[in-house]
C-alpha atoms as a PDB file:
ATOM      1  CA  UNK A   1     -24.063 -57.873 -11.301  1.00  0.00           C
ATOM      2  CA  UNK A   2     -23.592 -54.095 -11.943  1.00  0.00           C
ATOM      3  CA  UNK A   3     -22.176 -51.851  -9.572  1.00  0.00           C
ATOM      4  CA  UNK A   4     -22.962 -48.588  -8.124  1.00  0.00           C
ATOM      5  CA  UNK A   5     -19.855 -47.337  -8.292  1.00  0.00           C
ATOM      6  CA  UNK A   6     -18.155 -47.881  -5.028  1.00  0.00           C
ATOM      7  CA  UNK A   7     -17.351 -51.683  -6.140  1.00  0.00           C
ATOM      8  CA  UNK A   8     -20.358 -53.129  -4.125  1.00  0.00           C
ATOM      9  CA  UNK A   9     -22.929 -54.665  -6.106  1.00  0.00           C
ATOM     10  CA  UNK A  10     -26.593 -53.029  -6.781  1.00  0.00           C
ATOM     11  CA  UNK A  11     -29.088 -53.798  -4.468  1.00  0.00           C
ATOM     12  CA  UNK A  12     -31.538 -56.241  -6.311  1.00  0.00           C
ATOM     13  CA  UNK A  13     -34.331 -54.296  -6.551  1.00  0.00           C
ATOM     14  CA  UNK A  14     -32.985 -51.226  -7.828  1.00  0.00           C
ATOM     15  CA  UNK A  15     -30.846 -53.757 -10.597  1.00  0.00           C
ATOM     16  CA  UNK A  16     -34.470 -55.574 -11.181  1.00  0.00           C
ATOM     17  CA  UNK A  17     -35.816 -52.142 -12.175  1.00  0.00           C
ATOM     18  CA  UNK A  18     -33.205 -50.531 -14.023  1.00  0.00           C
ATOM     19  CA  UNK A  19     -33.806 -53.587 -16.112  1.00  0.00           C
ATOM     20  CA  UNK A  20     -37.569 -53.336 -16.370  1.00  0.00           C
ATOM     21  CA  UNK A  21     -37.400 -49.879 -17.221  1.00  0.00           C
ATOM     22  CA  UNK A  22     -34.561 -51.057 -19.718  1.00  0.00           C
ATOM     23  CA  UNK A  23     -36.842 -53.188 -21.223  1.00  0.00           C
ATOM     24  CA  UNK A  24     -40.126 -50.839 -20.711  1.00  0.00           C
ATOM     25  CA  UNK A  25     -38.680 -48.480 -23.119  1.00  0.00           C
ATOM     26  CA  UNK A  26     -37.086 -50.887 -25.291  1.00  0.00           C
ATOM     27  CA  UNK A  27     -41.260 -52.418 -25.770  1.00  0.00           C
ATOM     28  CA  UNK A  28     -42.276 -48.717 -26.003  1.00  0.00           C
ATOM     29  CA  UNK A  29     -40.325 -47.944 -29.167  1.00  0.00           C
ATOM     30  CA  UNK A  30     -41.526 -51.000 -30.561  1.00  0.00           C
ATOM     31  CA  UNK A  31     -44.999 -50.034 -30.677  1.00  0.00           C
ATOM     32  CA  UNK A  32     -44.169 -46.807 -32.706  1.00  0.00           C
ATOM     33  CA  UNK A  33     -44.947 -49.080 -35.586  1.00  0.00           C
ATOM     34  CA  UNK A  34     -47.995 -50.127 -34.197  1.00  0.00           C
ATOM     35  CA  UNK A  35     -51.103 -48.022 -36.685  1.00  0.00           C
ATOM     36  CA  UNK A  36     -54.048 -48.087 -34.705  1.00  0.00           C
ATOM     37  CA  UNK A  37     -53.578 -45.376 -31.873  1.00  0.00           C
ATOM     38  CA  UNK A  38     -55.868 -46.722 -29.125  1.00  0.00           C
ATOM     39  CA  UNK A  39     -54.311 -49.809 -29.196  1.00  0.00           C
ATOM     40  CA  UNK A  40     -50.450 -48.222 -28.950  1.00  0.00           C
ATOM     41  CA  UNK A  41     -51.718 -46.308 -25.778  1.00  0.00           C
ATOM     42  CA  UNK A  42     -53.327 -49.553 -24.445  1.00  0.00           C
ATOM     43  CA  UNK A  43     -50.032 -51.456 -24.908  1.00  0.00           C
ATOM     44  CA  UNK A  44     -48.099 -48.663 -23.602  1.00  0.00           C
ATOM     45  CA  UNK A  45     -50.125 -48.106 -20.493  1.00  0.00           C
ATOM     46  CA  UNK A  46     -50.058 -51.975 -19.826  1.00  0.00           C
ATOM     47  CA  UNK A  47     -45.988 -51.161 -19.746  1.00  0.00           C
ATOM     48  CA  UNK A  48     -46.136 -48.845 -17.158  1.00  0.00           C
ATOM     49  CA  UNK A  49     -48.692 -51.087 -15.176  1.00  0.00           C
ATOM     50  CA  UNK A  50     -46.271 -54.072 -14.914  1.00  0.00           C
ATOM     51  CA  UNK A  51     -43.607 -51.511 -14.052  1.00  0.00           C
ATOM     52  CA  UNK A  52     -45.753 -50.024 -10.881  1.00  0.00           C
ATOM     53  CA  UNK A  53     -47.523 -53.674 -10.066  1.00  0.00           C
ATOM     54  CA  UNK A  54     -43.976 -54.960  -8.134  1.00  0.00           C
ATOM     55  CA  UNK A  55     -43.503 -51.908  -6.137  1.00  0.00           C
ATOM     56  CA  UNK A  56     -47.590 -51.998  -5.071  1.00  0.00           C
ATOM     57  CA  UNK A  57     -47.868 -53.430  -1.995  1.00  0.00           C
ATOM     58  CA  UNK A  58     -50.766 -54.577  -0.366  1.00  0.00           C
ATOM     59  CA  UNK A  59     -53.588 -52.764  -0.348  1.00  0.00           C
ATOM     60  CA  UNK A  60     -52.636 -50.848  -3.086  1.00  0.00           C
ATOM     61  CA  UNK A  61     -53.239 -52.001  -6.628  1.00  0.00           C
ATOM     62  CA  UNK A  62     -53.604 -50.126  -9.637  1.00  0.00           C
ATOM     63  CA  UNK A  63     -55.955 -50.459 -13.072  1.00  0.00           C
ATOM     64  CA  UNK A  64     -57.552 -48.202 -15.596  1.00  0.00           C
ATOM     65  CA  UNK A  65     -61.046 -47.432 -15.586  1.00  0.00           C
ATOM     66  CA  UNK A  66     -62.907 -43.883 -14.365  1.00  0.00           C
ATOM     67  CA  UNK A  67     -63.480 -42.502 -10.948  1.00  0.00           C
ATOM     68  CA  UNK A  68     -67.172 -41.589  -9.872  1.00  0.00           C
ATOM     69  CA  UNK A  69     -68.443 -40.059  -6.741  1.00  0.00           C
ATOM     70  CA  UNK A  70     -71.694 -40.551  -4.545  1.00  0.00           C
ATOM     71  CA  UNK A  71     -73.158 -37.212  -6.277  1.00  0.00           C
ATOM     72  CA  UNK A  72     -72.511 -39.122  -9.567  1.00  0.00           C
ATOM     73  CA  UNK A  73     -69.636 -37.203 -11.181  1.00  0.00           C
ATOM     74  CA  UNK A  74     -67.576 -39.300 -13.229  1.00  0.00           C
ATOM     75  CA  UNK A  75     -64.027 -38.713 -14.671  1.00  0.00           C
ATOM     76  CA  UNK A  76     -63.061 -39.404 -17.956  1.00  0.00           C
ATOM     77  CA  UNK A  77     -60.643 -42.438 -18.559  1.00  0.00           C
ATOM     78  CA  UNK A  78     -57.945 -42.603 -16.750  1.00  0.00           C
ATOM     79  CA  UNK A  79     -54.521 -44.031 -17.949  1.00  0.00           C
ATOM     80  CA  UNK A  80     -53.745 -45.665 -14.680  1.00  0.00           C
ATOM     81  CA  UNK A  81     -55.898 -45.621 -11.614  1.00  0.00           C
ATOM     82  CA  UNK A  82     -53.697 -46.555  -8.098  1.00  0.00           C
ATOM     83  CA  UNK A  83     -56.397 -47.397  -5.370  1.00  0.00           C
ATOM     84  CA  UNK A  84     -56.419 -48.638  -1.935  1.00  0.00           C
ATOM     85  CA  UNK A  85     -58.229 -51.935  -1.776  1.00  0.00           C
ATOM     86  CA  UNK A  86     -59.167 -51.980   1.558  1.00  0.00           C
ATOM     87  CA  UNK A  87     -60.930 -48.425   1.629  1.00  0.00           C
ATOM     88  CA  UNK A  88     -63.110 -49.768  -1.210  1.00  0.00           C
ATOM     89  CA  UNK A  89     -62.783 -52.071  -3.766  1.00  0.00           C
ATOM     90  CA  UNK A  90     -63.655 -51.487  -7.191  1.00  0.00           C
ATOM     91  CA  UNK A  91     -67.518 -50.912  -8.134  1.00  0.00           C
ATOM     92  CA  UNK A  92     -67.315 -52.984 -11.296  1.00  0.00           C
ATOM     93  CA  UNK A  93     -63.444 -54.361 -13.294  1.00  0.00           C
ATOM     94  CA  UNK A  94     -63.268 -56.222 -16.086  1.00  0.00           C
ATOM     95  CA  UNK A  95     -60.399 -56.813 -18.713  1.00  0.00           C
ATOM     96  CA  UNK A  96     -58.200 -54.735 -16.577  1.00  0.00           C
ATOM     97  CA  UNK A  97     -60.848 -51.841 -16.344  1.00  0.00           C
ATOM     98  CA  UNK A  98     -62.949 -50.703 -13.601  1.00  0.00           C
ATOM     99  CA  UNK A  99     -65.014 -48.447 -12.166  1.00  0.00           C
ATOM    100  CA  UNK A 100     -63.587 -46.836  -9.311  1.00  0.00           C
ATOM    101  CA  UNK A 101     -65.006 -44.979  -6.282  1.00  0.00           C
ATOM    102  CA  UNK A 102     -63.416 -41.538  -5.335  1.00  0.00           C
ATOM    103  CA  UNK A 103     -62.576 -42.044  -1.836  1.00  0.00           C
ATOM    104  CA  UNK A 104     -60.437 -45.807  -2.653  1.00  0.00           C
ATOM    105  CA  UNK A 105     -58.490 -43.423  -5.915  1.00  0.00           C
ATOM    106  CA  UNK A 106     -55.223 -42.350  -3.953  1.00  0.00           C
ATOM    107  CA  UNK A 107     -53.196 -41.717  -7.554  1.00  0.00           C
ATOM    108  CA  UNK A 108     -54.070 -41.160 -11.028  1.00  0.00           C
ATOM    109  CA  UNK A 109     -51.775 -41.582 -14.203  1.00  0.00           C
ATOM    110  CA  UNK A 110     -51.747 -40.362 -17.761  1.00  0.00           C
ATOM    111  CA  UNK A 111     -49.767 -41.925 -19.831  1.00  0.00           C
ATOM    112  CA  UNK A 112     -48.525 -40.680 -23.345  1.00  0.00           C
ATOM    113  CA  UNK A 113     -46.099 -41.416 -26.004  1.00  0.00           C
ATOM    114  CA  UNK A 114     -45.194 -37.740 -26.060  1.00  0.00           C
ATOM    115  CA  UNK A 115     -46.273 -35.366 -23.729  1.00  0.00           C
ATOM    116  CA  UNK A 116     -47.444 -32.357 -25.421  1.00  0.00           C
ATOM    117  CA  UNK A 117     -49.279 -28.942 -24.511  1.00  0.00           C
ATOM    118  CA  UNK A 118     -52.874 -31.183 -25.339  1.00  0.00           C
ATOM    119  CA  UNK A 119     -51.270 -33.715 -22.561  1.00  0.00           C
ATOM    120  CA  UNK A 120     -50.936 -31.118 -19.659  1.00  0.00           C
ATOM    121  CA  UNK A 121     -53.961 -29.805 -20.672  1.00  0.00           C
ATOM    122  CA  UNK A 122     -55.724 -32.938 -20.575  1.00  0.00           C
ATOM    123  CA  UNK A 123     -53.800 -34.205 -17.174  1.00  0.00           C
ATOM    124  CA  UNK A 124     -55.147 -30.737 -15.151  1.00  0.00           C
ATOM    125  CA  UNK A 125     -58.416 -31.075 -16.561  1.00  0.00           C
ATOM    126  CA  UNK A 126     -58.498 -34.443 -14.650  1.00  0.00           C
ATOM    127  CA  UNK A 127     -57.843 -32.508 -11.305  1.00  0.00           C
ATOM    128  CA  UNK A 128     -60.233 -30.035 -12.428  1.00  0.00           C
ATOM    129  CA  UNK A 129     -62.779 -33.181 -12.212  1.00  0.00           C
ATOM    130  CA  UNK A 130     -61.563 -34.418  -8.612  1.00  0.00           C
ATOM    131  CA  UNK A 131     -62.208 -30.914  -7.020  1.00  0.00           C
ATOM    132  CA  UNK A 132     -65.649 -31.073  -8.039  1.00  0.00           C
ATOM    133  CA  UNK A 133     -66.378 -34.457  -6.774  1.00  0.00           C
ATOM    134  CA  UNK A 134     -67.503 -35.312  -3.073  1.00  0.00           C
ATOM    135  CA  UNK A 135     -65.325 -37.748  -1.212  1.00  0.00           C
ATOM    136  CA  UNK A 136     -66.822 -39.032   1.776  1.00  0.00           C
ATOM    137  CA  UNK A 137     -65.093 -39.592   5.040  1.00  0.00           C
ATOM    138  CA  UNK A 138     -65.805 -40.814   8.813  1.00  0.00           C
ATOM    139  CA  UNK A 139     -68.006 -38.579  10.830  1.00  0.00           C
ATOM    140  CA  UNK A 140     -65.886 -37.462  13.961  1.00  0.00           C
ATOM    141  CA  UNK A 141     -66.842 -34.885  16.691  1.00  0.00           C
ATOM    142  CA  UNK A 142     -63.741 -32.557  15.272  1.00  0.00           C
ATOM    143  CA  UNK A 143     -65.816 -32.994  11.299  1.00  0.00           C
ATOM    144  CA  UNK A 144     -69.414 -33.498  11.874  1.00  0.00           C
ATOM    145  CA  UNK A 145     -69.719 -32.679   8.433  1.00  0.00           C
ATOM    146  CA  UNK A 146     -69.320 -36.074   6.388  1.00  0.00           C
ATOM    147  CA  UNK A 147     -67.130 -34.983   3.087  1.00  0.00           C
ATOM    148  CA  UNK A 148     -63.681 -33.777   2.541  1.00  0.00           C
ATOM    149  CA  UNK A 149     -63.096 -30.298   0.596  1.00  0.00           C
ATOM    150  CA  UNK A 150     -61.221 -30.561  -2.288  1.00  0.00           C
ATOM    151  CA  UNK A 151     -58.183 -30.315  -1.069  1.00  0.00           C
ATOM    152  CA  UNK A 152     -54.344 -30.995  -1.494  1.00  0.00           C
ATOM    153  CA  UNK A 153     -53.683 -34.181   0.508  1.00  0.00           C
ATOM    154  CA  UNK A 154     -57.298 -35.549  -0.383  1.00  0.00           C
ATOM    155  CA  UNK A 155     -57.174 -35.546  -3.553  1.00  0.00           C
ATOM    156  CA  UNK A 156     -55.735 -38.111  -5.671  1.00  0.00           C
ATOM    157  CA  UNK A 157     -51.844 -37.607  -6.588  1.00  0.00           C
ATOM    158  CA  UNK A 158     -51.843 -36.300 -10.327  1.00  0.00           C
ATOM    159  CA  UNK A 159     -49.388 -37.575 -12.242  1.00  0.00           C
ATOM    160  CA  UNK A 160     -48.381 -37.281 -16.455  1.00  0.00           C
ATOM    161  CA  UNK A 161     -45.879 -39.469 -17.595  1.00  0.00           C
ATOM    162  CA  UNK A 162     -44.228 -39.650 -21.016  1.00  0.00           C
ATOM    163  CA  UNK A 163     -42.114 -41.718 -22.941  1.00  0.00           C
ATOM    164  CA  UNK A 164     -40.459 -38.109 -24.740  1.00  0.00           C
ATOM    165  CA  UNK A 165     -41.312 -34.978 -24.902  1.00  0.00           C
ATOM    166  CA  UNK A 166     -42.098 -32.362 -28.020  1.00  0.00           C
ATOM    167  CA  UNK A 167     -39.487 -29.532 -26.487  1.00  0.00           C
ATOM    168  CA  UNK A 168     -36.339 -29.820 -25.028  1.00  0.00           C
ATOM    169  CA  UNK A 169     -37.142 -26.809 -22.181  1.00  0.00           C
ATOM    170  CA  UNK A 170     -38.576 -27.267 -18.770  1.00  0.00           C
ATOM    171  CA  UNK A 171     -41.905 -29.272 -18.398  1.00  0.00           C
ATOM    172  CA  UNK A 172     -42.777 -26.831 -15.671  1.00  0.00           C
ATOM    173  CA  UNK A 173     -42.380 -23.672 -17.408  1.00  0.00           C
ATOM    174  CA  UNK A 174     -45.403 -25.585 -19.929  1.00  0.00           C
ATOM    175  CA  UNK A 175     -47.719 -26.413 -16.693  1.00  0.00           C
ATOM    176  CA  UNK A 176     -47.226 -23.000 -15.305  1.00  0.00           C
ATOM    177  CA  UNK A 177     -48.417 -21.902 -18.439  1.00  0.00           C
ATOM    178  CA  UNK A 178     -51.435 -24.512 -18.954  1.00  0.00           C
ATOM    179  CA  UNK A 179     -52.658 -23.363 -15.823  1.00  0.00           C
ATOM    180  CA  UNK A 180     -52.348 -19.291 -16.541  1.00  0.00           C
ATOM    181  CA  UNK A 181     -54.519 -19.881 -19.844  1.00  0.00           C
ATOM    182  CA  UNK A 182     -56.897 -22.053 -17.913  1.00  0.00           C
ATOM    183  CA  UNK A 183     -56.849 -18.992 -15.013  1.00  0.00           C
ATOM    184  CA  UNK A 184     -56.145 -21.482 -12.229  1.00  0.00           C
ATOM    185  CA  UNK A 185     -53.640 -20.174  -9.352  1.00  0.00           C
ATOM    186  CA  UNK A 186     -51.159 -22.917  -7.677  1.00  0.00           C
ATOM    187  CA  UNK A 187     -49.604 -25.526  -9.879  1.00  0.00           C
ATOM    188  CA  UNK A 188     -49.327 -27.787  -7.194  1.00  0.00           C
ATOM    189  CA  UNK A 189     -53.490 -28.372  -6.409  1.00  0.00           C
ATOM    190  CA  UNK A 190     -53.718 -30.033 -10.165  1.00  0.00           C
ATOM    191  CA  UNK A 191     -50.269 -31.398 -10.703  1.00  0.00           C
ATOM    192  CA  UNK A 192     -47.864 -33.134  -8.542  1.00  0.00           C
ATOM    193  CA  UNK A 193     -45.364 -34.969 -11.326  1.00  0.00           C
ATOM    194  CA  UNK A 194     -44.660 -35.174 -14.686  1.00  0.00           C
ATOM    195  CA  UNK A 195     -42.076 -37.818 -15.639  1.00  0.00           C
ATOM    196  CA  UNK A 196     -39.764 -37.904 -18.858  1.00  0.00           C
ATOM    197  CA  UNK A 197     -37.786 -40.614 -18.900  1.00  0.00           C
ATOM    198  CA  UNK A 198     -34.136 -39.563 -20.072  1.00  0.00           C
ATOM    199  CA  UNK A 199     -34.681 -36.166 -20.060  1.00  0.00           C
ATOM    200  CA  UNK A 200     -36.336 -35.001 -16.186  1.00  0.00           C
ATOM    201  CA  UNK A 201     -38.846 -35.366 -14.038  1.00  0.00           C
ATOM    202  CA  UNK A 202     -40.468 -32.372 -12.530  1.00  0.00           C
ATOM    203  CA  UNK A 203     -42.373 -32.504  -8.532  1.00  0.00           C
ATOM    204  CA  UNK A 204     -44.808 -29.382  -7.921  1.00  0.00           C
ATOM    205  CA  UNK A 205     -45.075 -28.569  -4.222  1.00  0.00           C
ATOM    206  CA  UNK A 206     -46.414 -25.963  -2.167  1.00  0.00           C
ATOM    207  CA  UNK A 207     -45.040 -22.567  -3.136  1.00  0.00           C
ATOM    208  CA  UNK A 208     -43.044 -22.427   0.179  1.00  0.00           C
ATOM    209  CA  UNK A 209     -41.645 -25.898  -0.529  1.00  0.00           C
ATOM    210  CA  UNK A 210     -40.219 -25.261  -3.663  1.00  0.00           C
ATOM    211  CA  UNK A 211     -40.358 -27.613  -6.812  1.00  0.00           C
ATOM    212  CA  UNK A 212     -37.873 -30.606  -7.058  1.00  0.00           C
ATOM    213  CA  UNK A 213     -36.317 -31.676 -10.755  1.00  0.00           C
ATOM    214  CA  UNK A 214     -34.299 -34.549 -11.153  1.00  0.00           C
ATOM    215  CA  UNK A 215     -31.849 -35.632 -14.121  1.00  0.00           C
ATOM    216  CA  UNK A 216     -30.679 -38.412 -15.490  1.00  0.00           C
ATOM    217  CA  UNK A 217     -27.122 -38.231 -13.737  1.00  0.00           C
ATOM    218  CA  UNK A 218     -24.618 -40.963 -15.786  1.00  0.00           C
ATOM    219  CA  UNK A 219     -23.861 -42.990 -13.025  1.00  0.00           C
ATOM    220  CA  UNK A 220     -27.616 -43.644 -11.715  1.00  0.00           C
ATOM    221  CA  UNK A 221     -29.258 -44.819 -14.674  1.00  0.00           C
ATOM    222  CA  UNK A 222     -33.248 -43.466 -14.572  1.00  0.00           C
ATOM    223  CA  UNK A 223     -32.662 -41.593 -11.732  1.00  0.00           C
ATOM    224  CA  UNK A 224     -35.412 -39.277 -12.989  1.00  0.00           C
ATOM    225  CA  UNK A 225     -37.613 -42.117 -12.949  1.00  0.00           C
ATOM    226  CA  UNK A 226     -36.905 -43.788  -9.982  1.00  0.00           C
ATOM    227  CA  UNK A 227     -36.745 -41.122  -7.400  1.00  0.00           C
ATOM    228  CA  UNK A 228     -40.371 -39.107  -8.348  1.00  0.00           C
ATOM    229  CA  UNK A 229     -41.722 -43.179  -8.099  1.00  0.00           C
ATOM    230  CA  UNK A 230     -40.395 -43.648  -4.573  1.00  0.00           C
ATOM    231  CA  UNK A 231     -42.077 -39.884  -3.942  1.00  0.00           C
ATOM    232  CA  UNK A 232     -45.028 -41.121  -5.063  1.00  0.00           C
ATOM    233  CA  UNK A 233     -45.032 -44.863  -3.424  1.00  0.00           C
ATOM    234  CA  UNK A 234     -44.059 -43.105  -0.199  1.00  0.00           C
ATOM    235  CA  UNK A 235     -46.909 -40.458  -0.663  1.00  0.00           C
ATOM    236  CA  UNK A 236     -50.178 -43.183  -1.576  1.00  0.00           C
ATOM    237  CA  UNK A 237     -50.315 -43.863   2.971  1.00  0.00           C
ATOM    238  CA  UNK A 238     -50.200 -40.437   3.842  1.00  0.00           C
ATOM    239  CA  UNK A 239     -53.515 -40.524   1.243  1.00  0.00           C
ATOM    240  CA  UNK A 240     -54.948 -43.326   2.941  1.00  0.00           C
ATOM    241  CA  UNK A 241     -54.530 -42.877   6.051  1.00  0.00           C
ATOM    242  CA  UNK A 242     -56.145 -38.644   5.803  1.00  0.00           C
ATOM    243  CA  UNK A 243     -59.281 -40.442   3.518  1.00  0.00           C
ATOM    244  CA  UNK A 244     -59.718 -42.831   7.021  1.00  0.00           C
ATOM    245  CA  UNK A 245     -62.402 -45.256   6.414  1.00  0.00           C
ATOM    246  CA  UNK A 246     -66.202 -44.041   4.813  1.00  0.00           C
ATOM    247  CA  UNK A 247     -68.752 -45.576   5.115  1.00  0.00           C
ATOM    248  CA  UNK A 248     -70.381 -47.002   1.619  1.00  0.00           C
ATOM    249  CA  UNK A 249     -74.010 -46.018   2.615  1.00  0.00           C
ATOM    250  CA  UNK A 250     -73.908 -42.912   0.296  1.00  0.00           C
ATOM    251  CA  UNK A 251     -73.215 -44.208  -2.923  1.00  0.00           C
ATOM    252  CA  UNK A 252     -75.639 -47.070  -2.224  1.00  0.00           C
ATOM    253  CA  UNK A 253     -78.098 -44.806  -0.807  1.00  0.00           C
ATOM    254  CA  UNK A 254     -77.565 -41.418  -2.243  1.00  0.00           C
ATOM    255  CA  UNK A 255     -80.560 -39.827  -2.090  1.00  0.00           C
ATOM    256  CA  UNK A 256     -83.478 -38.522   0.782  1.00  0.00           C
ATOM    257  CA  UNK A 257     -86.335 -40.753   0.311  1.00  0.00           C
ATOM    258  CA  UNK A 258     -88.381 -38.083   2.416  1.00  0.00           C
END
């Protein structure tokens, strides 16, 4: 059993996924030879599934698929969708793909085999999406009203994660500039976390909070990859539990029949 340094042993789960991501990365690099593209991103989303199913406890489960809304805004694909099962369970899934309804959506994943401009691009665009869809939640006498704002804490987590990168610089110094050209304000509202494992990971909080980067220190192998995950597994209640529990009526229902 390996040892953290201070002669006691690992703890077991962090060993177990030290050796997953061992392996994850390992299986990655094997599908470099792999010709047809949709299928390599298929395979390599699959790995970082399996990595994330373990540490997804109940009612949180995650799949790929798109996200719609009760106005009937859809997303495009997305890599990996985290949901919580018992806000609402998935419209339609099959073959590991779904269709997912906003308010359930607590996270939402790309995965690439190299992150690129095109990726960050792609991964705000997807937030861009989220703040125009309606998520319902409970009528209460403090909100009559019965839908959310787009809003930080509300919306879906937004994560990019990436097997390498195409520069060596900081992945945050790219967003900040993704979001300039796209003349958004506030990294933070459309990105939370890009992950790269063996070279950083980068968290985007609130101006006042201060951004968090995390390297791959020798003695804690994946560090960068294992602390931004506990973030995030941490994070998915505090989600939940502002969403509440909607009531399905206005996707079912979603128009005035006069």
């Amino acid at each position: 059993m390996l040892s953290s340094g201070g002669g006691l042993p690992n703890p077991l789960v962090l060993e177990f996924l030290r050796c997953s991501l061992d392996r994850l990365t390992a299986m990655s690099n094997s599908f470099g030879s792999v010709k047809d593209e949709g299928v390599m991103g298929v395979l390599r989303e699959s790995l970082i599934e399996s990595f994330l199913e373990p540490m997804l406890m109940p009612p949180y489960k995650a799949g790929t698929g798109i996200v719609t809304d009760s106005k009937g805004y859809q997303s495009g694909q997305c890599d990996i969708v985290i949901w919580d099962d018992s806000i609402f369970r998935p419209l339609y899934s099959a073959r590991g793909a779904g269709i997912y309804l906003i308010e359930s959506v607590v996270a939402v994943m790309e995965v690439k085999s190299t992150v690129r401009r095109d990726s960050v691009r792609q991964t705000i665009q997807r937030a861009c999406d989220f703040k125009n869809m309606r998520i319902q939640r409970p009528q209460t006498k403090k909100h009559p009203n019965n839908s959310w704002d787009a809003e930080p804490g509300v919306l879906p987590l937004n994560i990019l994660f990436g097997f390498r990168s195409d520069v060596i610089g900081s992945e945050e110094k790219r967003a900040l500039e993704v979001v300039s050209e796209k003349g958004l304000t506030n990294l933070w509202d459309y990105l939370q976390l890009i992950v790269v494992p063996g070279k950083a990971s980068w968290m985007f909080q609130e101006q006042e909070k201060g951004g968090n980067t995390q390297y791959p220190p020798d003695p804690y192998p994946y560090h960068e990859v294992l602390m931004p995950f506990a973030a995030l597994l941490n994070s998915l209640k505090l989600v939940s539990d502002k969403r509440g529990k909607p009531n399905l009526g206005a996707h079912i229902v979603p128009y005035n029949p006069g």
